[in-house]
Protein backbone atom coordinates (compact mmCIF):
# COMPACT_ATOMS: atom_id res chain seq x y z
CA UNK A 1 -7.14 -70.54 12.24
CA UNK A 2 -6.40 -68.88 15.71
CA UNK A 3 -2.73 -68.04 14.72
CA UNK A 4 -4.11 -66.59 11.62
CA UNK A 5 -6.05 -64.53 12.98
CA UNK A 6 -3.30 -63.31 16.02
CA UNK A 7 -0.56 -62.66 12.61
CA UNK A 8 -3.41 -60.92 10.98
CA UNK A 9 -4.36 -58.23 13.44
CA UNK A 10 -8.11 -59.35 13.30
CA UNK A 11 -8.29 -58.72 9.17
CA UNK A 12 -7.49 -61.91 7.30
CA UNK A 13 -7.32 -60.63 3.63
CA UNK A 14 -4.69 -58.08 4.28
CA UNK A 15 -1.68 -60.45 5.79
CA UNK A 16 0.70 -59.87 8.33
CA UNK A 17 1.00 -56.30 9.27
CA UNK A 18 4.04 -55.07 7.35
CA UNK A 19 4.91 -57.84 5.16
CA UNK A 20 5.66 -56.37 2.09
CA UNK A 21 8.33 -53.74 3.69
CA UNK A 22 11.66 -54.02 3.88
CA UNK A 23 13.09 -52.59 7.75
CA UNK A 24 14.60 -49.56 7.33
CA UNK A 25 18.05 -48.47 9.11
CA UNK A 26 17.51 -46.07 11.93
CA UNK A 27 20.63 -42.93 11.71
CA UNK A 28 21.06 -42.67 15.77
CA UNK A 29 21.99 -38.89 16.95
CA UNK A 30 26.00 -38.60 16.49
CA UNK A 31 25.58 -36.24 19.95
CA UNK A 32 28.18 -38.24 22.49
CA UNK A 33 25.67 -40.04 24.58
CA UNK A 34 22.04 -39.51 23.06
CA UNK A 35 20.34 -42.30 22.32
CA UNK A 36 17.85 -40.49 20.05
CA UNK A 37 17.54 -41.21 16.46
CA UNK A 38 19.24 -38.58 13.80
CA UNK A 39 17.13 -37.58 11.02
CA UNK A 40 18.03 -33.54 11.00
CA UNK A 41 21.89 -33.62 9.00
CA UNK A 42 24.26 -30.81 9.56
CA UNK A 43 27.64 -30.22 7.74
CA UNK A 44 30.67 -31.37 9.43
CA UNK A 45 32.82 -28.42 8.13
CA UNK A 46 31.99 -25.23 5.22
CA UNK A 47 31.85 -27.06 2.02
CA UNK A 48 31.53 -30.68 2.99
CA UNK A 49 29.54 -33.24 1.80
CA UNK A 50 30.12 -35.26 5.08
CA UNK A 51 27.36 -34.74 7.26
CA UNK A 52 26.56 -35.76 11.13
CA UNK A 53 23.32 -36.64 11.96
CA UNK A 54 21.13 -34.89 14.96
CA UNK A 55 18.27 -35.40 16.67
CA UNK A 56 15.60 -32.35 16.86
CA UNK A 57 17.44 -30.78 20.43
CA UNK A 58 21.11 -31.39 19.46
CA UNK A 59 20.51 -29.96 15.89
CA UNK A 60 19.11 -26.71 17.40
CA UNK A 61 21.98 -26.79 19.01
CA UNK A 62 24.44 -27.48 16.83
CA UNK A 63 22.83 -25.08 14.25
CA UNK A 64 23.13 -21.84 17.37
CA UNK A 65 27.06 -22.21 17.88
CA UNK A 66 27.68 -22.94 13.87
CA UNK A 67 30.50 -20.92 13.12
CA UNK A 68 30.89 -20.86 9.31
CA UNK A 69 34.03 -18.68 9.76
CA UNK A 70 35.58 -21.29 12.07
CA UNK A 71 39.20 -21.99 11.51
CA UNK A 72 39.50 -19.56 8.73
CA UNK A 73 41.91 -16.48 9.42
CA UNK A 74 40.37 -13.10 8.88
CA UNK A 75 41.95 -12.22 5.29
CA UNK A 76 40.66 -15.92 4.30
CA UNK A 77 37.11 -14.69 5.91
CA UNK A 78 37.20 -11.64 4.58
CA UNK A 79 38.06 -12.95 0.81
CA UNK A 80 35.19 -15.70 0.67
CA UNK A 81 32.55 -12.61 2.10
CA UNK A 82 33.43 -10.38 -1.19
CA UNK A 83 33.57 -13.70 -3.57
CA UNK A 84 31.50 -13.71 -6.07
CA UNK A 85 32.44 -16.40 -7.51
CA UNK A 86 29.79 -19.71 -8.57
CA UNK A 87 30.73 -21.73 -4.92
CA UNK A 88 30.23 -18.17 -3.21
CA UNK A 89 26.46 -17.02 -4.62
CA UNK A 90 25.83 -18.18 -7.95
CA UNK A 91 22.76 -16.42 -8.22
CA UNK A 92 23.76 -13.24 -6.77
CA UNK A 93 24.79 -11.61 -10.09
CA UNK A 94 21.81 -12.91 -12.66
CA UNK A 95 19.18 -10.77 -13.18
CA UNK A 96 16.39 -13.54 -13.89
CA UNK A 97 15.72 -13.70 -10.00
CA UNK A 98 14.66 -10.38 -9.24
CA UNK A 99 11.17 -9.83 -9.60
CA UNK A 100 9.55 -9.71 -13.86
CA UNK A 101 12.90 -11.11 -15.35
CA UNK A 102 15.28 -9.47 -16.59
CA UNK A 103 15.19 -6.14 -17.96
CA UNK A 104 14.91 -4.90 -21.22
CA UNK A 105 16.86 -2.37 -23.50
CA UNK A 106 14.53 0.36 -22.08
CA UNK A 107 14.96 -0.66 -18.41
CA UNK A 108 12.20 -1.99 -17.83
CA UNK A 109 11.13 -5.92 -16.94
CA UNK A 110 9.12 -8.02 -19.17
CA UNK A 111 6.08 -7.63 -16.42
CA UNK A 112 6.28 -3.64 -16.22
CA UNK A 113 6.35 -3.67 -20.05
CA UNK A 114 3.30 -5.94 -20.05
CA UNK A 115 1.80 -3.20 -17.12
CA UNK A 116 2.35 -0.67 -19.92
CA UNK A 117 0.64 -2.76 -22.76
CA UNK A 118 -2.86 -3.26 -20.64
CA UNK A 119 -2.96 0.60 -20.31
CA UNK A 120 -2.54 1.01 -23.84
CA UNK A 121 0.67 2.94 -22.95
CA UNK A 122 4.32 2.83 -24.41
CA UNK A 123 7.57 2.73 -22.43
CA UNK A 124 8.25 6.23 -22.60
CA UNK A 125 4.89 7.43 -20.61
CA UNK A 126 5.27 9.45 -17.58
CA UNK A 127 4.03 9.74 -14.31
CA UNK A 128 1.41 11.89 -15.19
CA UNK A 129 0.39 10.33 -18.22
CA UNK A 130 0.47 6.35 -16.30
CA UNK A 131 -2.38 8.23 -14.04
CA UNK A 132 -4.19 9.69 -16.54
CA UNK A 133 -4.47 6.75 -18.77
CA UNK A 134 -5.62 5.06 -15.65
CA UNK A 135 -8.14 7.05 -14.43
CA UNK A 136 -10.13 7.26 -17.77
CA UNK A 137 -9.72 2.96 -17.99
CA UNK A 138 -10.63 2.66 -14.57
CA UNK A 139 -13.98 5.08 -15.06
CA UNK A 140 -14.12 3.04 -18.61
CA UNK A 141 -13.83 -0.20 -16.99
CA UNK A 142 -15.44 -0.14 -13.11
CA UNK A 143 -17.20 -2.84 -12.25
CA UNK A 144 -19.90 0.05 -10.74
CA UNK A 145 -20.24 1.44 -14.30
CA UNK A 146 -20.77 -2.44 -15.67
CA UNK A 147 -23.25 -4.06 -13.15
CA UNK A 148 -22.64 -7.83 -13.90
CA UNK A 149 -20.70 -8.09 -16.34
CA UNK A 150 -17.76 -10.02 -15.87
CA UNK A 151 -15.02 -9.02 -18.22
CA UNK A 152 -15.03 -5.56 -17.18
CA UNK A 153 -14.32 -6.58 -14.01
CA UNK A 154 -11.77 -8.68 -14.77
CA UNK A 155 -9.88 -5.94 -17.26
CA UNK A 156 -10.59 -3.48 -14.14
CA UNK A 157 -8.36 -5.84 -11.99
CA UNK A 158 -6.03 -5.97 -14.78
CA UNK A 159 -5.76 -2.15 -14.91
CA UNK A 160 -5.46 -1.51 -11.38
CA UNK A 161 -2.76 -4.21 -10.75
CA UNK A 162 -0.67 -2.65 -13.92
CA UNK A 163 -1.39 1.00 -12.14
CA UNK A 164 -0.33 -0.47 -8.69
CA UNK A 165 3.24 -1.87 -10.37
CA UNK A 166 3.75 1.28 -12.76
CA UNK A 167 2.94 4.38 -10.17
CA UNK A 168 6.28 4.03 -8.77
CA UNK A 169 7.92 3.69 -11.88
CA UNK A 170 9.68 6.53 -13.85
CA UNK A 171 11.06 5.64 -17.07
C-alpha cells in the first residue's frame, strides 16, 4: 500500500503520473555546442523544405544575419525581386485580398456598394450628394432624436460607418 501510494503522487484513483503518454523526442538546438533544446525551425537555404532547429537565442540569431539573397548573383537577385510568378507572391496579383473583395464593373467593392445601398444611394452619387443623403439619415436616424429606441441606433451606426467608408470615395 506504501508503494502505491509513493507511484501515485498521494492520489490513488488517478495512477502513476504520466502513464497513459507516450515520451516524446526532444529536437536539441543544431547551434555547434548548445545543449538547449530546438523547437524554433529555420530554413536551411531559400526554398527548402529542410529545416535546422534553434533554440530561442540562436534563432534570433540566425533569423538577424538571414541573407535570402545569399549565393545568388545580382541578375539572379534581381530576376526573383520582379517575379511574379506563383513561388514569388501568389497573392500579390488577386484582387480578393484587398479590403471589400474585388471590385465591380463600376469600380467599386462589394462593401462600398453595400455603403451606397444603406444610404439609399446608387453608384453614380457624388461627393456632395453622399453628404447630403447623410446628413438628412443621420438627423432622420440619431439616437438623440429616438431616445431608447434601439433600431435607430443601430441604422445610425450603419449610416455613419457607410458615410465614414464613402466620403473619400469619388466614383
Amino acid at each position: 500500500m506504501a508503494n502505491d501510494y509513493i507511484k501515485s503522487f498521494g492520489f490513488p484513483r488517478w495512477g502513476e503520473y504520466g502513464r497513459d503518454k507516450d515520451t516524446e523526442a526532444l529536437q536539441m538546438c543544431d547551434y555547434t555546442g548548445c545543449n538547449e533544446t530546438g523547437p524554433h525551425p529555420a530554413p536551411k537555404s531559400p526554398g527548402s523544405k529542410d529545416r535546422w532547429h534553434f533554440c530561442k537565442s540562436h534563432a534570433a540569431e540566425y533569423n538577424r544575419n538571414w541573407d535570402f539573397f545569399a549565393g545568388m548573383s545580382d541578375e539572379e537577385a534581381k530576376s526573383h525581386m520582379h517575379d511574379n510568378s506563383q513561388s514569388a507572391d501568389a497573392s500579390s496579383h488577386t484582387k480578393t485580398y484587398e479590403w471589400g473583395g474585388a471590385v465591380d464593373e463600376n469600380g467599386f467593392t462589394s462593401t462600398e456598394q453595400a455603403a451606397f445601398d444603406t444610404l439609399e444611394l446608387d453608384g453614380t452619387a457624388d461627393q456632395a450628394a453622399i453628404k447630403s443623403q447623410y446628413r438628412k439619415l443621420a438627423k432622420t436616424y440619431h439616437p438623440d432624436a429616438n431616445p431608447g429606441d434601439p433600431q435607430a441606433a443601430e441604422r445610425f451606426y450603419q449610416i455613419q460607418t457607410a458615410y465614414d467608408l464613402l466620403k473619400e470615395k469619388t466614383p
